[in-house]
N, C-alpha and C. Protein backbone atom coordinates (compact mmCIF):
# COMPACT_ATOMS: atom_id res chain seq x y z
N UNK A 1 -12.32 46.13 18.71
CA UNK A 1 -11.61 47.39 18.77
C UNK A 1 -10.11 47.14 18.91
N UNK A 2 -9.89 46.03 19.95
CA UNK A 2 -8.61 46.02 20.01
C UNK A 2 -7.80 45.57 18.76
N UNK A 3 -8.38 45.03 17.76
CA UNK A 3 -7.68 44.15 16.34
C UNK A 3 -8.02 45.33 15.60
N UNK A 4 -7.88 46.73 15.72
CA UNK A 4 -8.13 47.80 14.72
C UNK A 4 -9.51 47.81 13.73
N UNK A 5 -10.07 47.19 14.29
CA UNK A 5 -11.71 47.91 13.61
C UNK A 5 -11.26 49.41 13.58
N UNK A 6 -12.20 50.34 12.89
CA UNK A 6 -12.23 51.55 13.01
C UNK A 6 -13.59 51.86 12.85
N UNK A 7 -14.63 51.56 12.98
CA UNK A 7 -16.31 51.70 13.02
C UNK A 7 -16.84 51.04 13.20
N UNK A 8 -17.91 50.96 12.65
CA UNK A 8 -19.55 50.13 13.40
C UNK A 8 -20.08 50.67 12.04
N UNK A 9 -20.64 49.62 11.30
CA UNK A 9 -22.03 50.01 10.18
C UNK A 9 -23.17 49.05 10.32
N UNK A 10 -24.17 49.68 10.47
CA UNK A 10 -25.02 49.26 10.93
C UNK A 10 -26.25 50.09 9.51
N UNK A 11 -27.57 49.35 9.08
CA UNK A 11 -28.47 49.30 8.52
C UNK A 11 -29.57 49.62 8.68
N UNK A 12 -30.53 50.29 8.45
CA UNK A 12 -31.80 50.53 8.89
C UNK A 12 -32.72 49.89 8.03
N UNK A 13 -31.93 49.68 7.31
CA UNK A 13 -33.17 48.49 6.00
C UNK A 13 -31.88 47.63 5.18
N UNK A 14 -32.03 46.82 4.80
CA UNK A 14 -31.06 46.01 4.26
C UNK A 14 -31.76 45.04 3.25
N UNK A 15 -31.19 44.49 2.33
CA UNK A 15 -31.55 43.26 1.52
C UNK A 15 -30.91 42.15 1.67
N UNK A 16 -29.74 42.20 2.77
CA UNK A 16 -29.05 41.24 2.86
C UNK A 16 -29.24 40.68 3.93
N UNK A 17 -29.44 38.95 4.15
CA UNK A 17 -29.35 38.63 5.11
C UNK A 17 -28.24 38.37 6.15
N UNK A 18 -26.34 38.92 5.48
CA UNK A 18 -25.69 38.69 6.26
C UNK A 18 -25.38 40.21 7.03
N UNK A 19 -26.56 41.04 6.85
CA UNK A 19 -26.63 42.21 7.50
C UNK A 19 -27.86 42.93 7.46
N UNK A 20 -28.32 42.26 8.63
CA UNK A 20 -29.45 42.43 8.65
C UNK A 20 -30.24 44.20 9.59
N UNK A 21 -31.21 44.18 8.87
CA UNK A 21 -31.29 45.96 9.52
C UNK A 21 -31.92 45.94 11.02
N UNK A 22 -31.23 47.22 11.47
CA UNK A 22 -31.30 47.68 13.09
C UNK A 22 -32.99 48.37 13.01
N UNK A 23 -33.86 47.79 13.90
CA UNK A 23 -34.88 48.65 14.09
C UNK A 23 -35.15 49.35 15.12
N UNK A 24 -35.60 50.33 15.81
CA UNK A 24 -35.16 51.68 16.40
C UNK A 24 -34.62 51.36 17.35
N UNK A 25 -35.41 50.54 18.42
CA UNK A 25 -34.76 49.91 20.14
C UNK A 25 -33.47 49.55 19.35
N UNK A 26 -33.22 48.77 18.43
CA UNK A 26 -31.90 47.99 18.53
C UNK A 26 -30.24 48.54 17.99
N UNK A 27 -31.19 50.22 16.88
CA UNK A 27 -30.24 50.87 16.42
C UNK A 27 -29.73 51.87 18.19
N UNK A 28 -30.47 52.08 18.85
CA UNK A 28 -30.24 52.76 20.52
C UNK A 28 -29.41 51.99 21.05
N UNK A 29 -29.93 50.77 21.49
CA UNK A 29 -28.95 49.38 22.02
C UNK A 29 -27.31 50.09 21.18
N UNK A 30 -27.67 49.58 20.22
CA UNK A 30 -25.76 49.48 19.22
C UNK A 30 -25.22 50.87 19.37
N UNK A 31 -25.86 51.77 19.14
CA UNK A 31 -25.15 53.31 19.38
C UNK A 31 -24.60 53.47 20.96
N UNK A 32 -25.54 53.47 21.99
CA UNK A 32 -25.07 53.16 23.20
C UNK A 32 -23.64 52.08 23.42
N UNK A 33 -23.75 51.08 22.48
CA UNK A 33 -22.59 49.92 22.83
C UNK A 33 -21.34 50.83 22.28
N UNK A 34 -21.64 51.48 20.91
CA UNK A 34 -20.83 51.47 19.86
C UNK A 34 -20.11 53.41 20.46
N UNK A 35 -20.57 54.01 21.47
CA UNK A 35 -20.19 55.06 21.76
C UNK A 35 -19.62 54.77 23.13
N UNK A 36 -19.96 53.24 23.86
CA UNK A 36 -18.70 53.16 24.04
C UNK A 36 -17.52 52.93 23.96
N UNK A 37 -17.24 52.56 22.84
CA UNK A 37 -16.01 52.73 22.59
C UNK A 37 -14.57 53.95 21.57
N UNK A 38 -15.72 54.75 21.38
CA UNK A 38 -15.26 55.77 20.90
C UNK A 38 -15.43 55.65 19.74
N UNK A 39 -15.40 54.77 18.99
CA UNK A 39 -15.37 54.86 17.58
C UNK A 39 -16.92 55.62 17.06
N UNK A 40 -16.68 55.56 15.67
CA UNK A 40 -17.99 56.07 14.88
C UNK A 40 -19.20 54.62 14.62
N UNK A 41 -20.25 55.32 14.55
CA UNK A 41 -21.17 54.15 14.49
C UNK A 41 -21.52 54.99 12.75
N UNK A 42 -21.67 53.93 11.87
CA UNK A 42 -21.81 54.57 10.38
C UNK A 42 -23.15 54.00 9.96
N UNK A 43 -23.71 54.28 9.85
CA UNK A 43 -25.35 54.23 9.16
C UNK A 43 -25.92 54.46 7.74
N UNK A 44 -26.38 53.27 7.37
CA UNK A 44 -27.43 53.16 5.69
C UNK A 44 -28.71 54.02 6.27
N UNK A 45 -28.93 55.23 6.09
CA UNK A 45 -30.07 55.80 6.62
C UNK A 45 -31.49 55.69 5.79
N UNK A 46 -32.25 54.16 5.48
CA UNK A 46 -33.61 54.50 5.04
C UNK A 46 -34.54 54.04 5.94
N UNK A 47 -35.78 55.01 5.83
CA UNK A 47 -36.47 53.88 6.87
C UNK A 47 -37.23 52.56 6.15
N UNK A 48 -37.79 51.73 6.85
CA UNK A 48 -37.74 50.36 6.18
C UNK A 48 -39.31 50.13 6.89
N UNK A 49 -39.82 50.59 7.38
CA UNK A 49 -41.39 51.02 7.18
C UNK A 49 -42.02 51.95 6.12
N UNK A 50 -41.94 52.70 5.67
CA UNK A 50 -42.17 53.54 4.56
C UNK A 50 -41.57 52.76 3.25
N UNK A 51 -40.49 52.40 3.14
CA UNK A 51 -40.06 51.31 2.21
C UNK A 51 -40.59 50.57 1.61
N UNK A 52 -40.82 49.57 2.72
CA UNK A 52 -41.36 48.26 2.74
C UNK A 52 -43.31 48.72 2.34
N UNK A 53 -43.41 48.99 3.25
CA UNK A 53 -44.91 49.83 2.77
C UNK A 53 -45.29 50.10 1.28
N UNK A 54 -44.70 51.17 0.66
CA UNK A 54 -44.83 51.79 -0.57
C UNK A 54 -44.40 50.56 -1.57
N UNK A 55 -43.34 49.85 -1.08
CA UNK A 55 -42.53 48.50 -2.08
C UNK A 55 -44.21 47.61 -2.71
N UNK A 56 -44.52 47.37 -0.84
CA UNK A 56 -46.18 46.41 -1.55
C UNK A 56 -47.01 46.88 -2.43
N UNK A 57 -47.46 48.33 -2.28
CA UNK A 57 -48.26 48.87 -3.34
C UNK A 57 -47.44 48.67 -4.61
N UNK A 58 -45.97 48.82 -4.61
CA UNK A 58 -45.86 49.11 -6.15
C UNK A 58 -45.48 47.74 -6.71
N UNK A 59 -45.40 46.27 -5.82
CA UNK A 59 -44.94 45.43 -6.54
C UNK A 59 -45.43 44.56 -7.71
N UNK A 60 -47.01 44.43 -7.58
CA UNK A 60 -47.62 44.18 -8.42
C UNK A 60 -47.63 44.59 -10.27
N UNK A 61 -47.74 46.29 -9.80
CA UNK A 61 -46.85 46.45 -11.19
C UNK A 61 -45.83 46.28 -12.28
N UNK A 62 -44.71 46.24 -11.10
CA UNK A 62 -43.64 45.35 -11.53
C UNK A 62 -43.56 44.61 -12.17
N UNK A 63 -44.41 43.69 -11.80
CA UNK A 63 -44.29 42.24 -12.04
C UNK A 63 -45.62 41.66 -12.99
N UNK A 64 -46.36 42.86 -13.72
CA UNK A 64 -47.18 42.43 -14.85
C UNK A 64 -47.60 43.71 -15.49
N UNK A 65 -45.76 44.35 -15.91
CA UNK A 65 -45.92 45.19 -16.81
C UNK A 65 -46.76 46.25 -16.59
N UNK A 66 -46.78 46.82 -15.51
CA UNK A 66 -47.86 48.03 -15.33
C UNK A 66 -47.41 49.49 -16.06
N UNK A 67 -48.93 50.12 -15.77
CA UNK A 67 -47.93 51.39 -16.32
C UNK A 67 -47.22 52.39 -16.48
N UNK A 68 -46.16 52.04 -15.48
CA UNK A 68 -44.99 52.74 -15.10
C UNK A 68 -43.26 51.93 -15.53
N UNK A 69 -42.65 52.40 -15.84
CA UNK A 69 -41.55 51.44 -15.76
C UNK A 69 -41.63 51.20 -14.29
N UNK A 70 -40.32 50.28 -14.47
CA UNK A 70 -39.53 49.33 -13.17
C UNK A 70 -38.81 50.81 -12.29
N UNK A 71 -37.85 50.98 -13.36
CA UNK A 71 -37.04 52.08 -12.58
C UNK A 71 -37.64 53.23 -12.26
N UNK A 72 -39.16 53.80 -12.46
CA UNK A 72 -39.78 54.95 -11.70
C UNK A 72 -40.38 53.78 -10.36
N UNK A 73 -40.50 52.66 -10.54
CA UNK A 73 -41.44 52.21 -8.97
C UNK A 73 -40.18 51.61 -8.05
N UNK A 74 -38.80 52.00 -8.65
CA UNK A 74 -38.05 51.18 -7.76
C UNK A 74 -38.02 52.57 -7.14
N UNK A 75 -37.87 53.82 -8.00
CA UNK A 75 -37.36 54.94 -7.07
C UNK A 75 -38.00 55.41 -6.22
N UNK A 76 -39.80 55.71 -6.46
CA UNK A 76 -40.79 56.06 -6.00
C UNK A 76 -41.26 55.31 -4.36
N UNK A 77 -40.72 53.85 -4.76
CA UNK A 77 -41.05 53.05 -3.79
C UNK A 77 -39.68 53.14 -2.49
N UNK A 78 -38.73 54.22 -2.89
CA UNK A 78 -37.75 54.84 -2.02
C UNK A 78 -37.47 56.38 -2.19
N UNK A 79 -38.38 56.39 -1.45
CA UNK A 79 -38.60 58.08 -2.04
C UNK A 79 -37.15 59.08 -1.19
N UNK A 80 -37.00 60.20 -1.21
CA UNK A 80 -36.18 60.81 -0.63
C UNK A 80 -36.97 60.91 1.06
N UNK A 81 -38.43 61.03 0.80
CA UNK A 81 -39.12 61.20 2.94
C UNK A 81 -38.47 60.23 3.50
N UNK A 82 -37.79 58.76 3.09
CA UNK A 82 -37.36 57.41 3.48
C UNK A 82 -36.32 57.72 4.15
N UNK A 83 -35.24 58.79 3.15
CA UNK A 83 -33.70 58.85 3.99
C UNK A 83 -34.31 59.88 4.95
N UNK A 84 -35.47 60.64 4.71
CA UNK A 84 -35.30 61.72 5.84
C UNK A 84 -35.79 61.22 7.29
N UNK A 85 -36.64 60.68 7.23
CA UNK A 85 -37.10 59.76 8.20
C UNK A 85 -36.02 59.06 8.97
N UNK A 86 -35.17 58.25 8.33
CA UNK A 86 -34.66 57.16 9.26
C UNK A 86 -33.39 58.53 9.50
N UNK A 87 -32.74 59.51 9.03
CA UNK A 87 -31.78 60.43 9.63
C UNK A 87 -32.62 61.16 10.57
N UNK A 88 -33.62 61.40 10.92
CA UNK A 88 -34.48 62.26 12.06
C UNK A 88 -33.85 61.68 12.97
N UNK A 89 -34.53 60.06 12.66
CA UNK A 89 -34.77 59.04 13.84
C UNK A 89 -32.85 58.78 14.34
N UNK A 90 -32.04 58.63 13.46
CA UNK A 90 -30.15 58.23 13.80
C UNK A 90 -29.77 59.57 14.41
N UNK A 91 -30.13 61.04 14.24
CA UNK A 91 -29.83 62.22 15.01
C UNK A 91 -29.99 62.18 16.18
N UNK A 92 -31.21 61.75 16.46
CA UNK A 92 -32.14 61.97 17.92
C UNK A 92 -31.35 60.88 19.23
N UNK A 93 -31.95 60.06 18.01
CA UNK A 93 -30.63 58.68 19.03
C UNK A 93 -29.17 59.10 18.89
N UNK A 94 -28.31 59.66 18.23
CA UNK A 94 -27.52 60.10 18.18
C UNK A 94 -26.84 61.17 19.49
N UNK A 95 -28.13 61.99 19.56
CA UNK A 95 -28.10 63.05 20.42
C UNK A 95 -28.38 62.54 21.96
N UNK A 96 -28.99 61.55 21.99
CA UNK A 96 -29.59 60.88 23.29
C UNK A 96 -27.89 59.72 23.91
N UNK A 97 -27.65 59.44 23.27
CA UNK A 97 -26.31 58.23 23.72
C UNK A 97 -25.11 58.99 23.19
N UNK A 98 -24.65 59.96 22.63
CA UNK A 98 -23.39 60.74 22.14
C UNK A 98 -22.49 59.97 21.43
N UNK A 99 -22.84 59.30 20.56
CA UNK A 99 -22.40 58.01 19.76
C UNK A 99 -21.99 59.41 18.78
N UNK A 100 -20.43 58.83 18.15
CA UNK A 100 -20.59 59.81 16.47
C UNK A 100 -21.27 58.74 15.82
N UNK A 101 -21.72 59.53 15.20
CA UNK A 101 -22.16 59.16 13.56
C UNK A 101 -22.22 59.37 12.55
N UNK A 102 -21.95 58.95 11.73
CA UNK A 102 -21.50 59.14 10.29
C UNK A 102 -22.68 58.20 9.23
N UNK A 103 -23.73 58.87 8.32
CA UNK A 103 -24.41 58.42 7.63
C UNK A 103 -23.77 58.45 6.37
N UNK A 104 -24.01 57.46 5.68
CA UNK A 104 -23.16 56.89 4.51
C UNK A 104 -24.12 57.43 3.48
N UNK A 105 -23.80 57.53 2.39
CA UNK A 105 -24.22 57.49 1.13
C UNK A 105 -25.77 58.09 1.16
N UNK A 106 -25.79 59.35 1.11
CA UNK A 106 -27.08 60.53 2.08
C UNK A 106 -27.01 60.57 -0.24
N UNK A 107 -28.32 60.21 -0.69
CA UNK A 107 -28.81 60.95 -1.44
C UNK A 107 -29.60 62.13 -1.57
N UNK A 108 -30.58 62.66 -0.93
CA UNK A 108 -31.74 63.70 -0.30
C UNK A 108 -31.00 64.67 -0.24
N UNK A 109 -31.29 65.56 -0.69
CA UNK A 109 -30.59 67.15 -0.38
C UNK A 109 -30.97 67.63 0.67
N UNK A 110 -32.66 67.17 1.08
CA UNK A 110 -33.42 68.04 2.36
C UNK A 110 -32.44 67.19 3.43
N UNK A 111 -32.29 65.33 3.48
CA UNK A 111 -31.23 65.40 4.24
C UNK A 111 -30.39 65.55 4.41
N UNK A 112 -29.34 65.80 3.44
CA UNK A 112 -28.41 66.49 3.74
C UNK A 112 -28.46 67.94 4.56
N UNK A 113 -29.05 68.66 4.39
CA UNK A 113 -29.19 69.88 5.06
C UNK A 113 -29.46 69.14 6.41
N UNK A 114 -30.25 68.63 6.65
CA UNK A 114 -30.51 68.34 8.20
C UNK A 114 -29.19 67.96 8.96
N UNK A 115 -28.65 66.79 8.10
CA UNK A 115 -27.39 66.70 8.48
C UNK A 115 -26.39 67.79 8.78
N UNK A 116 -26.47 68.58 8.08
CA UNK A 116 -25.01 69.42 7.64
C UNK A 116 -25.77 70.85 9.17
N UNK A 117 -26.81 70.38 9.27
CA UNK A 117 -27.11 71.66 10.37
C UNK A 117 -26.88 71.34 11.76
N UNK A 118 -27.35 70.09 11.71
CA UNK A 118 -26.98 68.97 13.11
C UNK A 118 -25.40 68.91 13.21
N UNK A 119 -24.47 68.23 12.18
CA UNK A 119 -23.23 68.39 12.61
C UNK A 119 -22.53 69.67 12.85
N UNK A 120 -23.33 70.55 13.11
CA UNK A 120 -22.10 72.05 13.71
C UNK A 120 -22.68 72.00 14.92
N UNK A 121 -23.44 71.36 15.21
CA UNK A 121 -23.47 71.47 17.28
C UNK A 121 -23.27 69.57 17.83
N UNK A 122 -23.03 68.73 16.96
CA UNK A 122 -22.57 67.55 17.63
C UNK A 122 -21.79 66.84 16.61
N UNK A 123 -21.53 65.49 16.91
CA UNK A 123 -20.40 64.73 16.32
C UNK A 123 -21.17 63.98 15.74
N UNK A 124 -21.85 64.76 14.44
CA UNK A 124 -22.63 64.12 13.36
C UNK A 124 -21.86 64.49 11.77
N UNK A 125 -21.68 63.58 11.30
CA UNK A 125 -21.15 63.98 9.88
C UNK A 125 -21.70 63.09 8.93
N UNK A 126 -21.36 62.92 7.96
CA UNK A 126 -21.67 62.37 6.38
C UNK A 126 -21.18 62.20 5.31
N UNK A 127 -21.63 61.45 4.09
CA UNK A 127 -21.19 61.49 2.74
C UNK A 127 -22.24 61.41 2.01
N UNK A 128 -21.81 61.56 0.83
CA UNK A 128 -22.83 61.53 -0.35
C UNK A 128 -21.76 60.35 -1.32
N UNK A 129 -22.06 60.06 -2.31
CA UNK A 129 -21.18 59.30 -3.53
C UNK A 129 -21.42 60.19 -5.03
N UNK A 130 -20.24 59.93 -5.72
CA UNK A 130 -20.57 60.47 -6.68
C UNK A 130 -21.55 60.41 -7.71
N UNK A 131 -22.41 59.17 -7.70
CA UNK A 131 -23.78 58.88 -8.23
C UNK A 131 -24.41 59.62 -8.12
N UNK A 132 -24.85 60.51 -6.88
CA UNK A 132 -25.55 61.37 -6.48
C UNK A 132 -25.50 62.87 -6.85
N UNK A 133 -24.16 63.16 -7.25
CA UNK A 133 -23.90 64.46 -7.81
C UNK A 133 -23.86 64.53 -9.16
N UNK A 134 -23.52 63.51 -9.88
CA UNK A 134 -24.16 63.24 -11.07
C UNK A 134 -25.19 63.13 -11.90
N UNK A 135 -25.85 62.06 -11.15
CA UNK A 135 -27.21 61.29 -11.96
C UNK A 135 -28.31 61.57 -11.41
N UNK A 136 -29.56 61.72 -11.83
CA UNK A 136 -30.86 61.87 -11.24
C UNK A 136 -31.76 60.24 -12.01
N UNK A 137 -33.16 60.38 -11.34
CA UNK A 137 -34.07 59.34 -11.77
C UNK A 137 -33.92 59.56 -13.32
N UNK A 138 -33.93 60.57 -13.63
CA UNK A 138 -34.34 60.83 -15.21
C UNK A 138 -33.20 59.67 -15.87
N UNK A 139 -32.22 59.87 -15.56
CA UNK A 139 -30.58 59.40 -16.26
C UNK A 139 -30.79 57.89 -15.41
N UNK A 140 -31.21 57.65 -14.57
CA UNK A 140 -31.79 56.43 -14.52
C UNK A 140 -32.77 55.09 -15.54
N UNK A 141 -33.50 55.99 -15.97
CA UNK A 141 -34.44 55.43 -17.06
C UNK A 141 -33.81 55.60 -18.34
N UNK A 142 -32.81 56.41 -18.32
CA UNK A 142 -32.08 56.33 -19.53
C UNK A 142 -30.77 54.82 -19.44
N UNK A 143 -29.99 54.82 -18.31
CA UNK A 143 -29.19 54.15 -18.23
C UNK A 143 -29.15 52.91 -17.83
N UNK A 144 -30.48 52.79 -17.25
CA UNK A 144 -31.04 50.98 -16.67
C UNK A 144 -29.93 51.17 -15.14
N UNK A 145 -29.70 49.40 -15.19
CA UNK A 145 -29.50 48.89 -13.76
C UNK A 145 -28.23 49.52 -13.49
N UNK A 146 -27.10 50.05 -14.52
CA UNK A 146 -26.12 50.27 -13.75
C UNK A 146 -26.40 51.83 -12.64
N UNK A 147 -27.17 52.20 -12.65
CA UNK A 147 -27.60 53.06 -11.84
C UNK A 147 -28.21 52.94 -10.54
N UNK A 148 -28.93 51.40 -10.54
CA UNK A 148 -29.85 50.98 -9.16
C UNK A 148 -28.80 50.87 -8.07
N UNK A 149 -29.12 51.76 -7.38
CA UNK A 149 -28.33 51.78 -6.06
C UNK A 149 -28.82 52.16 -4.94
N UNK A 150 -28.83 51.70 -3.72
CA UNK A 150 -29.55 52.05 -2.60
C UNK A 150 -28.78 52.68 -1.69
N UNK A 151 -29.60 54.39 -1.19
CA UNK A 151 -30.73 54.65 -2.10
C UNK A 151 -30.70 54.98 -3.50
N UNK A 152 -31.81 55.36 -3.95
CA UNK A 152 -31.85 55.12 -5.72
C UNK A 152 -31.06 57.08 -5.50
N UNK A 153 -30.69 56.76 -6.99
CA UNK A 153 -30.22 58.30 -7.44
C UNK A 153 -31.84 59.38 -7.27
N UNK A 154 -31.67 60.64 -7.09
CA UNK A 154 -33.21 61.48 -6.33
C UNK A 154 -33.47 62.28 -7.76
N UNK A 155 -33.59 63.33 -7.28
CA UNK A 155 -34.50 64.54 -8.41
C UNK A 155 -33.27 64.92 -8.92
N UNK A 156 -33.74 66.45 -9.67
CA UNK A 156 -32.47 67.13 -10.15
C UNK A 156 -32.52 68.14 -8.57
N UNK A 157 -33.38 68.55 -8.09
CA UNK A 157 -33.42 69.74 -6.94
C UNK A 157 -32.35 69.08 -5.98
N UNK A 158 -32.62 67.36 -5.69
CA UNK A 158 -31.55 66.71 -4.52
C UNK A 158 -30.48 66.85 -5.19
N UNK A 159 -30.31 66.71 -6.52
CA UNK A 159 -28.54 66.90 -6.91
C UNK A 159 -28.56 68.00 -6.64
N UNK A 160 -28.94 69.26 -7.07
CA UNK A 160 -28.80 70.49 -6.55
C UNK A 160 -28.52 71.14 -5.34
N UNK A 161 -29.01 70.57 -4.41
CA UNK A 161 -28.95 70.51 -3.01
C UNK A 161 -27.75 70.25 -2.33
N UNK A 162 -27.62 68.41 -2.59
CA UNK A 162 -26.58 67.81 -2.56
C UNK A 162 -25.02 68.94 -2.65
N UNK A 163 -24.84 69.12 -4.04
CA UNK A 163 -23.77 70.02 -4.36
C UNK A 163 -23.39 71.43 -3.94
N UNK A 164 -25.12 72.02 -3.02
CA UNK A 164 -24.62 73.65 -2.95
C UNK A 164 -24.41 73.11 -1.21
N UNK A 165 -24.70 71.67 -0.31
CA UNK A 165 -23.84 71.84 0.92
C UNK A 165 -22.13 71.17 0.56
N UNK A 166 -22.06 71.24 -0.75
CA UNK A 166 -20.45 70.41 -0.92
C UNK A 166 -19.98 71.40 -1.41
N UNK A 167 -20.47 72.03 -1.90
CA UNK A 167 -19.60 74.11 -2.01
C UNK A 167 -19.45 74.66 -1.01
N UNK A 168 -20.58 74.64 -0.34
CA UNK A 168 -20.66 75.36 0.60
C UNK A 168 -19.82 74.88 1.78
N UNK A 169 -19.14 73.86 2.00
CA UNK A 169 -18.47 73.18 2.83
C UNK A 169 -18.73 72.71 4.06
N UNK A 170 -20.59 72.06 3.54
CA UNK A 170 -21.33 71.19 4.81
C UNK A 170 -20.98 69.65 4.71
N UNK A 171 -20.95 69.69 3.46
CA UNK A 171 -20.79 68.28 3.10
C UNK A 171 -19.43 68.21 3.26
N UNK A 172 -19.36 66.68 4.34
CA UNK A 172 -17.37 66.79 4.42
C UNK A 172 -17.28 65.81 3.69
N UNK A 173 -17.64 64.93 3.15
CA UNK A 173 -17.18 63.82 2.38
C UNK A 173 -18.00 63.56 0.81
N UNK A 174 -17.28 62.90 -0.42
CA UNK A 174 -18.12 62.54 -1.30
C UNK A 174 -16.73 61.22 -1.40
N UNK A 175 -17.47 59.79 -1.14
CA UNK A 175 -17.32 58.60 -1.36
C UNK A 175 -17.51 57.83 -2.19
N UNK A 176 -16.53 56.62 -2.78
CA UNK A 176 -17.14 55.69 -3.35
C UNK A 176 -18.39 55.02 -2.51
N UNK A 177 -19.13 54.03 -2.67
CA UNK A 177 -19.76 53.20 -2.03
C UNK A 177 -19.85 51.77 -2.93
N UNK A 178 -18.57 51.12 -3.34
CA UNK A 178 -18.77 49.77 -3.77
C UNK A 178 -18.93 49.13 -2.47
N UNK A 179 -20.19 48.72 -2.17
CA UNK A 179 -19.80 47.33 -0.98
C UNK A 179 -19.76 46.39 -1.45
């Protein structure tokens, strides 16, 4: 804090091993640390049980041509219940240690609403990226990998969603997300 950090990002599922994901005790632990110091604690909100879960059923396919493409089992196997799940679970703890928080790159329209209803009674906020107000799965299977992004781009209803809390002026942020 003192060398000008300005947050805390922290993971609930990750692919990387030089950031590796917080599981519930440990995302509590860091919010508690990370609210003391005032700053924002910023969160990848998927859960990584439901993930990881659905990933095993669909990997097999994958990987001997089944019959689905790649890009319906990458999306399917991260469904939008994934972000809603692990934002239930970052609110609650949120609400329990008074940590802000700020969830990054919210594809789900249903979470977004949760979000955008939670931040008018605490120091919860968000973003979306412009991938998300754009593109759906469909424009996915049209456009290949430059689209794979976690989480994956959602329906047309989550873009829909997405955009009527960024009219509506729930949504305070729309971000890049190159990491």
């Amino acid at each position: 804090v003192e060398c000008g950090v300005l947050g805390f990002k922290a993971y609930t599922i990750s692919g990387m091993e030089s950031y590796p994901r917080l599981d519930r005790w440990q995302l509590y632990r860091a919010a508690q640390s990370v609210e003391a110091t005032g700053l924002p604690l910023l969160l990848h909100a998927e859960d990584h049980e439901l993930i990881t879960g659905l990933s095993g059923e669909m990997g097999l396919y994958g990987k001997t041509g089944g019959p689905e493409p790649e890009f319906r089992l990458y999306c399917r196997s991260r469904p939008a219940l994934a972000e809603i799940l692990a934002v239930e679970d970052a609110v609650r703890i949120a609400e329990e240690t008074g940590v802000s928080l700020h969830i990054v790159h919210v594809g789900s329209g249903k979470a977004a609403e949760i979000l955008a209803r939670e931040g008018k009674t605490s120091r919860i906020t968000f973003e979306t990226a412009p991938h998300y107000l754009e593109f759906t799965e469909e424009d996915f299977g049209r456009y290949g990998s430059e689209l794979k992004t976690a989480p994956p781009v959602k329906s047309e209803r989550d873009r829909e969603r997405l955009w009527r809390t960024l009219v509506e002026g729930e949504l305070p942020f729309v971000a890049s997300d190159h990491a």
